[in-house]
PDB file of N, CA and C in Angstrom:
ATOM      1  N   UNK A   1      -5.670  44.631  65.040  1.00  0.00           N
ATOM      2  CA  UNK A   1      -4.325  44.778  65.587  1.00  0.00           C
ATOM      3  C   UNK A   1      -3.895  43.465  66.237  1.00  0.00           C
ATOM      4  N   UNK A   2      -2.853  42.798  65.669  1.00  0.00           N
ATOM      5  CA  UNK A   2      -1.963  41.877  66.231  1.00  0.00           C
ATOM      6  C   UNK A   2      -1.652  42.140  67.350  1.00  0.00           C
ATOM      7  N   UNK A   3      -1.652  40.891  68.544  1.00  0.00           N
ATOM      8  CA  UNK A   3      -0.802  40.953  69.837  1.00  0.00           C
ATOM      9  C   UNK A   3       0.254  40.451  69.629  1.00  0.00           C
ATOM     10  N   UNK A   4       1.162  40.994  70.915  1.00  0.00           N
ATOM     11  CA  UNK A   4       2.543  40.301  70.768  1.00  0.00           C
ATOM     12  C   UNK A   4       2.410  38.757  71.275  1.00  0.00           C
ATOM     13  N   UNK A   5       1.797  38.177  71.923  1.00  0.00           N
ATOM     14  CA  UNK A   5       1.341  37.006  71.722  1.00  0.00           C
ATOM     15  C   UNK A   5       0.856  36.347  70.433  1.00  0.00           C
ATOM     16  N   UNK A   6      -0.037  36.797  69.623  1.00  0.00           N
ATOM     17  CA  UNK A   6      -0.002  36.549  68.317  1.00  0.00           C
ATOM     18  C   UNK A   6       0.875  36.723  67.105  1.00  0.00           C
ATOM     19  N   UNK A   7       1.498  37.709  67.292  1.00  0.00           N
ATOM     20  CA  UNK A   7       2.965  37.628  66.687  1.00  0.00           C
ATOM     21  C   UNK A   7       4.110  36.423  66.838  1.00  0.00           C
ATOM     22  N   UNK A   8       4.412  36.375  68.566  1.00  0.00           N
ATOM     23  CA  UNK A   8       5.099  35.483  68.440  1.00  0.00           C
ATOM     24  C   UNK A   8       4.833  34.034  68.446  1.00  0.00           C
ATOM     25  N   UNK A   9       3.539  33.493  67.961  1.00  0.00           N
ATOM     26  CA  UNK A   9       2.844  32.669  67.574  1.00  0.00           C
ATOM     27  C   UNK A   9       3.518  32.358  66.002  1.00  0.00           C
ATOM     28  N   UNK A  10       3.287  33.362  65.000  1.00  0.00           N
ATOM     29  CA  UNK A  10       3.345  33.673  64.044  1.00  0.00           C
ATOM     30  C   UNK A  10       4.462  33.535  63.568  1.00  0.00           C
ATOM     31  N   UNK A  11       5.725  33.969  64.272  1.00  0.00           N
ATOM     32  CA  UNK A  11       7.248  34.078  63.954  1.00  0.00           C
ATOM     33  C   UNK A  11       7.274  32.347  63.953  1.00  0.00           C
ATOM     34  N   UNK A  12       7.047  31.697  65.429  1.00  0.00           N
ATOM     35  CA  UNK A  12       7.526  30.317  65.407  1.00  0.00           C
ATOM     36  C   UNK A  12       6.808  29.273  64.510  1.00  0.00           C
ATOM     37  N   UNK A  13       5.688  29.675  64.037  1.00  0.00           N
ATOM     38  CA  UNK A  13       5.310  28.751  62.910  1.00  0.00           C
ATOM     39  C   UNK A  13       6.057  29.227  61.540  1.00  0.00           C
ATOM     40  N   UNK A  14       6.381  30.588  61.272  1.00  0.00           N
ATOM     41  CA  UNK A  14       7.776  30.790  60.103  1.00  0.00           C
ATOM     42  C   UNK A  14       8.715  29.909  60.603  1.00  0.00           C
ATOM     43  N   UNK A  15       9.339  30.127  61.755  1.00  0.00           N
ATOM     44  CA  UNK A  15      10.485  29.098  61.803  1.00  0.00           C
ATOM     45  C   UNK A  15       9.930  27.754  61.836  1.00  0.00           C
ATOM     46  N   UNK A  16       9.653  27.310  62.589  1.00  0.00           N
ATOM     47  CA  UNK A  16       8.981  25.640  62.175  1.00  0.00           C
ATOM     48  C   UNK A  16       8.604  25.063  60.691  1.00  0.00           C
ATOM     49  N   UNK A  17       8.346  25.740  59.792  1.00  0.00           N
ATOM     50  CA  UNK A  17       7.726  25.652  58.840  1.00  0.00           C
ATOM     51  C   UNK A  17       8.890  25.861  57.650  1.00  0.00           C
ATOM     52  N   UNK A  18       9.857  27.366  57.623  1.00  0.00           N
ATOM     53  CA  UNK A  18      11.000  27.317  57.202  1.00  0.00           C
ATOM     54  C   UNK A  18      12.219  27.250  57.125  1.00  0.00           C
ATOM     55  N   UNK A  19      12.802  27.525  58.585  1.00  0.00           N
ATOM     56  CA  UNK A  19      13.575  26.956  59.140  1.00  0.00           C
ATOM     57  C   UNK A  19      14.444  28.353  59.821  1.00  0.00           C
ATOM     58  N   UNK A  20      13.959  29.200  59.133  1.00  0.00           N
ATOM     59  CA  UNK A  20      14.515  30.437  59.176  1.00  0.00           C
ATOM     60  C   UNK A  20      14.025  32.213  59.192  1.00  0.00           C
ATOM     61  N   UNK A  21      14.290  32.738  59.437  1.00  0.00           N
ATOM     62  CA  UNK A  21      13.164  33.830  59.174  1.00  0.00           C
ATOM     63  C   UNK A  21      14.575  35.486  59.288  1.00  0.00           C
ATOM     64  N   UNK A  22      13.998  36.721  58.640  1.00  0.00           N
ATOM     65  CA  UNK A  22      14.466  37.343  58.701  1.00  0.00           C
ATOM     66  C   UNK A  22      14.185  38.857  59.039  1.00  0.00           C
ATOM     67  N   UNK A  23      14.512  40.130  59.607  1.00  0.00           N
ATOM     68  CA  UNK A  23      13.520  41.307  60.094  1.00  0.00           C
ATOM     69  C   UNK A  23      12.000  42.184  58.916  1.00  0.00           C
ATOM     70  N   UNK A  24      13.226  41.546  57.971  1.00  0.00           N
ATOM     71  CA  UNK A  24      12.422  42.080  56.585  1.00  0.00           C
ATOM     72  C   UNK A  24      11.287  41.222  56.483  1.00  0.00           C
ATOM     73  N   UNK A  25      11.233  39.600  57.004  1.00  0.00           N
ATOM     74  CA  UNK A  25      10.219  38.739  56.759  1.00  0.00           C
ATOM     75  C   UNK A  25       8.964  38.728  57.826  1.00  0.00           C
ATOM     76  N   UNK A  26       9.343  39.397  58.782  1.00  0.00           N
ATOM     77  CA  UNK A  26       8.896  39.265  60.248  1.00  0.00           C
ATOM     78  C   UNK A  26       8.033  40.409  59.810  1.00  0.00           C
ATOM     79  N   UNK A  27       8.361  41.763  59.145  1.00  0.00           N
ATOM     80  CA  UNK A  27       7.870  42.603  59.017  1.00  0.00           C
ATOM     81  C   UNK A  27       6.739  42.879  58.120  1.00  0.00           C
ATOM     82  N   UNK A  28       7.149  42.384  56.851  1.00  0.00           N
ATOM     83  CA  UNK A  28       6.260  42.427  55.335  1.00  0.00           C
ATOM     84  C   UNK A  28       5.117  41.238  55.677  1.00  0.00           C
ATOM     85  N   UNK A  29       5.651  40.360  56.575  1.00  0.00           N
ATOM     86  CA  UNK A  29       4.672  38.957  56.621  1.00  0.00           C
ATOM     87  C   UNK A  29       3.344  39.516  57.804  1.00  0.00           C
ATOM     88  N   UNK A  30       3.946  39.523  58.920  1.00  0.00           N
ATOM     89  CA  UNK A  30       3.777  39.687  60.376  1.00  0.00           C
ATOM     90  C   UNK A  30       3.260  41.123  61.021  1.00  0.00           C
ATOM     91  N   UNK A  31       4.047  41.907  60.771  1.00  0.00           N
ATOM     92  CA  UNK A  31       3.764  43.337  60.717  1.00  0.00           C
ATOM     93  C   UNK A  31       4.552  42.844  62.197  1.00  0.00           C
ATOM     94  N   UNK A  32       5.725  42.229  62.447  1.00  0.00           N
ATOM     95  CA  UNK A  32       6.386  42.116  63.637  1.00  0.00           C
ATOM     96  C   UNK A  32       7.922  43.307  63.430  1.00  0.00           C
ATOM     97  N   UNK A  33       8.041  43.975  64.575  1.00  0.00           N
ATOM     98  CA  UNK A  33       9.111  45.078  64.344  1.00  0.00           C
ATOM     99  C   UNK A  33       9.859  45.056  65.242  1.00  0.00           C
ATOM    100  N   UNK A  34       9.650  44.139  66.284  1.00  0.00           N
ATOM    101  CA  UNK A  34      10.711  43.804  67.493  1.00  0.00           C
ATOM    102  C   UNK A  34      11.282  42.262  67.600  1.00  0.00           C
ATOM    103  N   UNK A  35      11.434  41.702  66.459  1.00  0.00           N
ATOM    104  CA  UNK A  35      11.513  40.265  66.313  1.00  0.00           C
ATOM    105  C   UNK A  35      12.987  39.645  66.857  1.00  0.00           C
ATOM    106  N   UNK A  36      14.105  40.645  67.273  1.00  0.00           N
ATOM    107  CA  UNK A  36      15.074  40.140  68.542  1.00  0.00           C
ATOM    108  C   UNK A  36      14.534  40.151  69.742  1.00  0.00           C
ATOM    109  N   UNK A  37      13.612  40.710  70.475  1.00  0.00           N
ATOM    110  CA  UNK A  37      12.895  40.126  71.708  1.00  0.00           C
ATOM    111  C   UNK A  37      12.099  38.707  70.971  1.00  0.00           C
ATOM    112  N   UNK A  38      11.658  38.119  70.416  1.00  0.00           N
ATOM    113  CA  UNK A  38      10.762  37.598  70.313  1.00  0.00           C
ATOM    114  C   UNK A  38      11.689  36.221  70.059  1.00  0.00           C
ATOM    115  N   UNK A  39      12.796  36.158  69.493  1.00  0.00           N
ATOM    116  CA  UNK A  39      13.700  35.192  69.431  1.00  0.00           C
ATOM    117  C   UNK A  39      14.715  34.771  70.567  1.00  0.00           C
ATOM    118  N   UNK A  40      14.820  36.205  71.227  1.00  0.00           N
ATOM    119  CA  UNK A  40      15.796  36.012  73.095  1.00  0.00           C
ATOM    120  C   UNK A  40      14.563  35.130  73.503  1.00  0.00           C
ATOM    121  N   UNK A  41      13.372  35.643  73.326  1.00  0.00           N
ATOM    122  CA  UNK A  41      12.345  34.573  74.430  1.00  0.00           C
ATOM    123  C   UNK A  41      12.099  33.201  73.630  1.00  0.00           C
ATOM    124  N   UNK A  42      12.481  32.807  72.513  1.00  0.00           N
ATOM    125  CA  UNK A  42      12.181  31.355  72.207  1.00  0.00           C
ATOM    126  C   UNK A  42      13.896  30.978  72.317  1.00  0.00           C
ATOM    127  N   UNK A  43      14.758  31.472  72.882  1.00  0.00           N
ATOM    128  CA  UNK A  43      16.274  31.129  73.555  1.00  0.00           C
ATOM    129  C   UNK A  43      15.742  30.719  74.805  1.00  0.00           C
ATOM    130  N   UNK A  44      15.102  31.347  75.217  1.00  0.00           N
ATOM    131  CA  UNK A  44      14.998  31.453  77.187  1.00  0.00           C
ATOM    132  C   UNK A  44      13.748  30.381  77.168  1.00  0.00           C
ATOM    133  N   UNK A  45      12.856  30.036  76.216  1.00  0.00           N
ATOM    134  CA  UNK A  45      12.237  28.475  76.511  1.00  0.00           C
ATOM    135  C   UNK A  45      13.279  27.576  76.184  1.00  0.00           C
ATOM    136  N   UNK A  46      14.669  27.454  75.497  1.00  0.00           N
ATOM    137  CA  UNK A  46      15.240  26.062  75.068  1.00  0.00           C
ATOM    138  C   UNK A  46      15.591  26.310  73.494  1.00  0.00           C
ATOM    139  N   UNK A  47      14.991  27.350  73.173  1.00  0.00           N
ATOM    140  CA  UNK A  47      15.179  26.559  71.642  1.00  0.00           C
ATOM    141  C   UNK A  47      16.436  27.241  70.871  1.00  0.00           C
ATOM    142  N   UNK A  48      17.112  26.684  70.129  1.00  0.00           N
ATOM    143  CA  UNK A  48      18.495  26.518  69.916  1.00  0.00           C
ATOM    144  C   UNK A  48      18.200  27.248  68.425  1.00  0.00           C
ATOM    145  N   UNK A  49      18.612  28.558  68.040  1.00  0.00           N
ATOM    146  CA  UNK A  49      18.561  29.522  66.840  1.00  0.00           C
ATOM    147  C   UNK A  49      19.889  30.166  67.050  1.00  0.00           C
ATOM    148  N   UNK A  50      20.556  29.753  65.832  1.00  0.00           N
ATOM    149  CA  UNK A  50      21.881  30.720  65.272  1.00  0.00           C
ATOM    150  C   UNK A  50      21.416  31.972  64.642  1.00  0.00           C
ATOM    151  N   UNK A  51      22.076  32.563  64.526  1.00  0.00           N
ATOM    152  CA  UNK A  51      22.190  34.543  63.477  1.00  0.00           C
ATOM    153  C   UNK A  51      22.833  34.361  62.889  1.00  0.00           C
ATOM    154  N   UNK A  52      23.230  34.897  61.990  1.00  0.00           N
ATOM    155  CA  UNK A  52      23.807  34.371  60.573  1.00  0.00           C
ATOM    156  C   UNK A  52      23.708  36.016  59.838  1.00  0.00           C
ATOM    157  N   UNK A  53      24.444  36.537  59.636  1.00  0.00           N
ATOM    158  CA  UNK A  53      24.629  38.438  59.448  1.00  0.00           C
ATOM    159  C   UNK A  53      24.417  37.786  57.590  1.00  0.00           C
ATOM    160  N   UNK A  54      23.905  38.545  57.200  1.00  0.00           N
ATOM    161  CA  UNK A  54      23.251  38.768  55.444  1.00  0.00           C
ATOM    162  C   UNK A  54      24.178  40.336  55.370  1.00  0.00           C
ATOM    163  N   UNK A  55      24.391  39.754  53.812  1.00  0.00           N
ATOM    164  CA  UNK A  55      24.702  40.891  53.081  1.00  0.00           C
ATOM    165  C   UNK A  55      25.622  42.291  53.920  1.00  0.00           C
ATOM    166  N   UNK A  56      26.459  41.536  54.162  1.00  0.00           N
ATOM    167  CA  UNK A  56      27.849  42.815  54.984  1.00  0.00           C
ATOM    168  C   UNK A  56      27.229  43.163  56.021  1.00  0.00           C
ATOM    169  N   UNK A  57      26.801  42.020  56.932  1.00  0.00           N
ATOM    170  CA  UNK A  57      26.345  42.912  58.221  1.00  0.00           C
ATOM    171  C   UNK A  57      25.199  43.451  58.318  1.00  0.00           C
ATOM    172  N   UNK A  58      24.654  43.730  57.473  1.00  0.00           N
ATOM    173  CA  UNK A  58      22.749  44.727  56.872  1.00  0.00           C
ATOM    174  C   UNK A  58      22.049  44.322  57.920  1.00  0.00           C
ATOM    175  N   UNK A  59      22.442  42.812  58.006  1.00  0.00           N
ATOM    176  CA  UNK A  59      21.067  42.538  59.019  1.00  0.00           C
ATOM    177  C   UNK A  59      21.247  40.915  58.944  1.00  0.00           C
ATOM    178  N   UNK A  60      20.360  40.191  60.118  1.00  0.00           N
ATOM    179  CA  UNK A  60      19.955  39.296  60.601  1.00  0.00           C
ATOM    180  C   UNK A  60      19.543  37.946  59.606  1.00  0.00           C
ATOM    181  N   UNK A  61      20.030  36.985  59.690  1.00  0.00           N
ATOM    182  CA  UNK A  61      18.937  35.552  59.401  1.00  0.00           C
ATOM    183  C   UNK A  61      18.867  34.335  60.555  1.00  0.00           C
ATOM    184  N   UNK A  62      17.578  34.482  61.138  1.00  0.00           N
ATOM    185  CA  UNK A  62      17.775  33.825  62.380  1.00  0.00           C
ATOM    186  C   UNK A  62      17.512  31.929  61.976  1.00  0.00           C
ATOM    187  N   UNK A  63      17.852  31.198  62.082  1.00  0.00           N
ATOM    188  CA  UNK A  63      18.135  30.097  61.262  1.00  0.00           C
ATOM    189  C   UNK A  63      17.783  28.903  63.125  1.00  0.00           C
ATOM    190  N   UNK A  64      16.574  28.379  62.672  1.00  0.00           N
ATOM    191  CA  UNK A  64      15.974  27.511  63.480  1.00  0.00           C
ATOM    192  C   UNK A  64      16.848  25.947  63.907  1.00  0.00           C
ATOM    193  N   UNK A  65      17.590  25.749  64.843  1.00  0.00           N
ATOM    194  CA  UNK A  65      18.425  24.403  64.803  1.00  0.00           C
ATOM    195  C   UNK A  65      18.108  23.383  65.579  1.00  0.00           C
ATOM    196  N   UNK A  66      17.475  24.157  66.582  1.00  0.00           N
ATOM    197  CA  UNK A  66      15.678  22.574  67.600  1.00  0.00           C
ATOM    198  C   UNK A  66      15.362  23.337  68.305  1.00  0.00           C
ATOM    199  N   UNK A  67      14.128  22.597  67.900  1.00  0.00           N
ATOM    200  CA  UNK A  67      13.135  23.269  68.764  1.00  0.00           C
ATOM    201  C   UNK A  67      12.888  23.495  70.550  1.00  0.00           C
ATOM    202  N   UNK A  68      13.725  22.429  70.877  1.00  0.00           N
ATOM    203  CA  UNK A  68      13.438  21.985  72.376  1.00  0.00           C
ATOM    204  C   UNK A  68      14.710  21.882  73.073  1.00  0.00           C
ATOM    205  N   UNK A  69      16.068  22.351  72.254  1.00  0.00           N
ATOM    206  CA  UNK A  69      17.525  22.067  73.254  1.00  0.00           C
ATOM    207  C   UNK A  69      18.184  21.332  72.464  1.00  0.00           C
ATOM    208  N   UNK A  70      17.763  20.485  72.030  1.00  0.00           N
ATOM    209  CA  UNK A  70      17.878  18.910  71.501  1.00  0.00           C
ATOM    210  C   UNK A  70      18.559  18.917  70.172  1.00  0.00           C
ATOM    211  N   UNK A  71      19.903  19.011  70.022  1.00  0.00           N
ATOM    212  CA  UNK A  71      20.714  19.079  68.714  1.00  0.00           C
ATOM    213  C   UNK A  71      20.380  17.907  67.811  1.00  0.00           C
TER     214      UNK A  71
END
């Protein structure tokens, strides 16, 4: 069993790595199912991620823009 510490380990090397990540990816990859807490808390260290609504609203693409504040 994954921690949520290890999860959100997991999410930020998807984003670092692709730039982007999505609930469906967080899930099938990660086995992560709360991945809007896990992105408010890499907001509340600094790091600068847009949402971007897929397919009429369906859902989420959280799209990585720096890591540290820093446009």
């Amino acid at each position: 069993m994954k921690t949520m510490e290890t999860k959100t380990k997991y999410i930020e090397e998807q984003l670092n790595r692709y730039g982007s990540i999505t609930s469906w990816i967080a899930f099938e990859k990660y086995q992560v199912t709360r991945l809007s807490y896990i992105i408010n808390r890499f907001l509340q260290r600094g790091m600068v991620i847009n949402s971007l609504p897929v397919e009429d609203n369906k859902y989420v693409k959280y799209i990585l823009i720096s890591q540290n504040g820093a446009i």
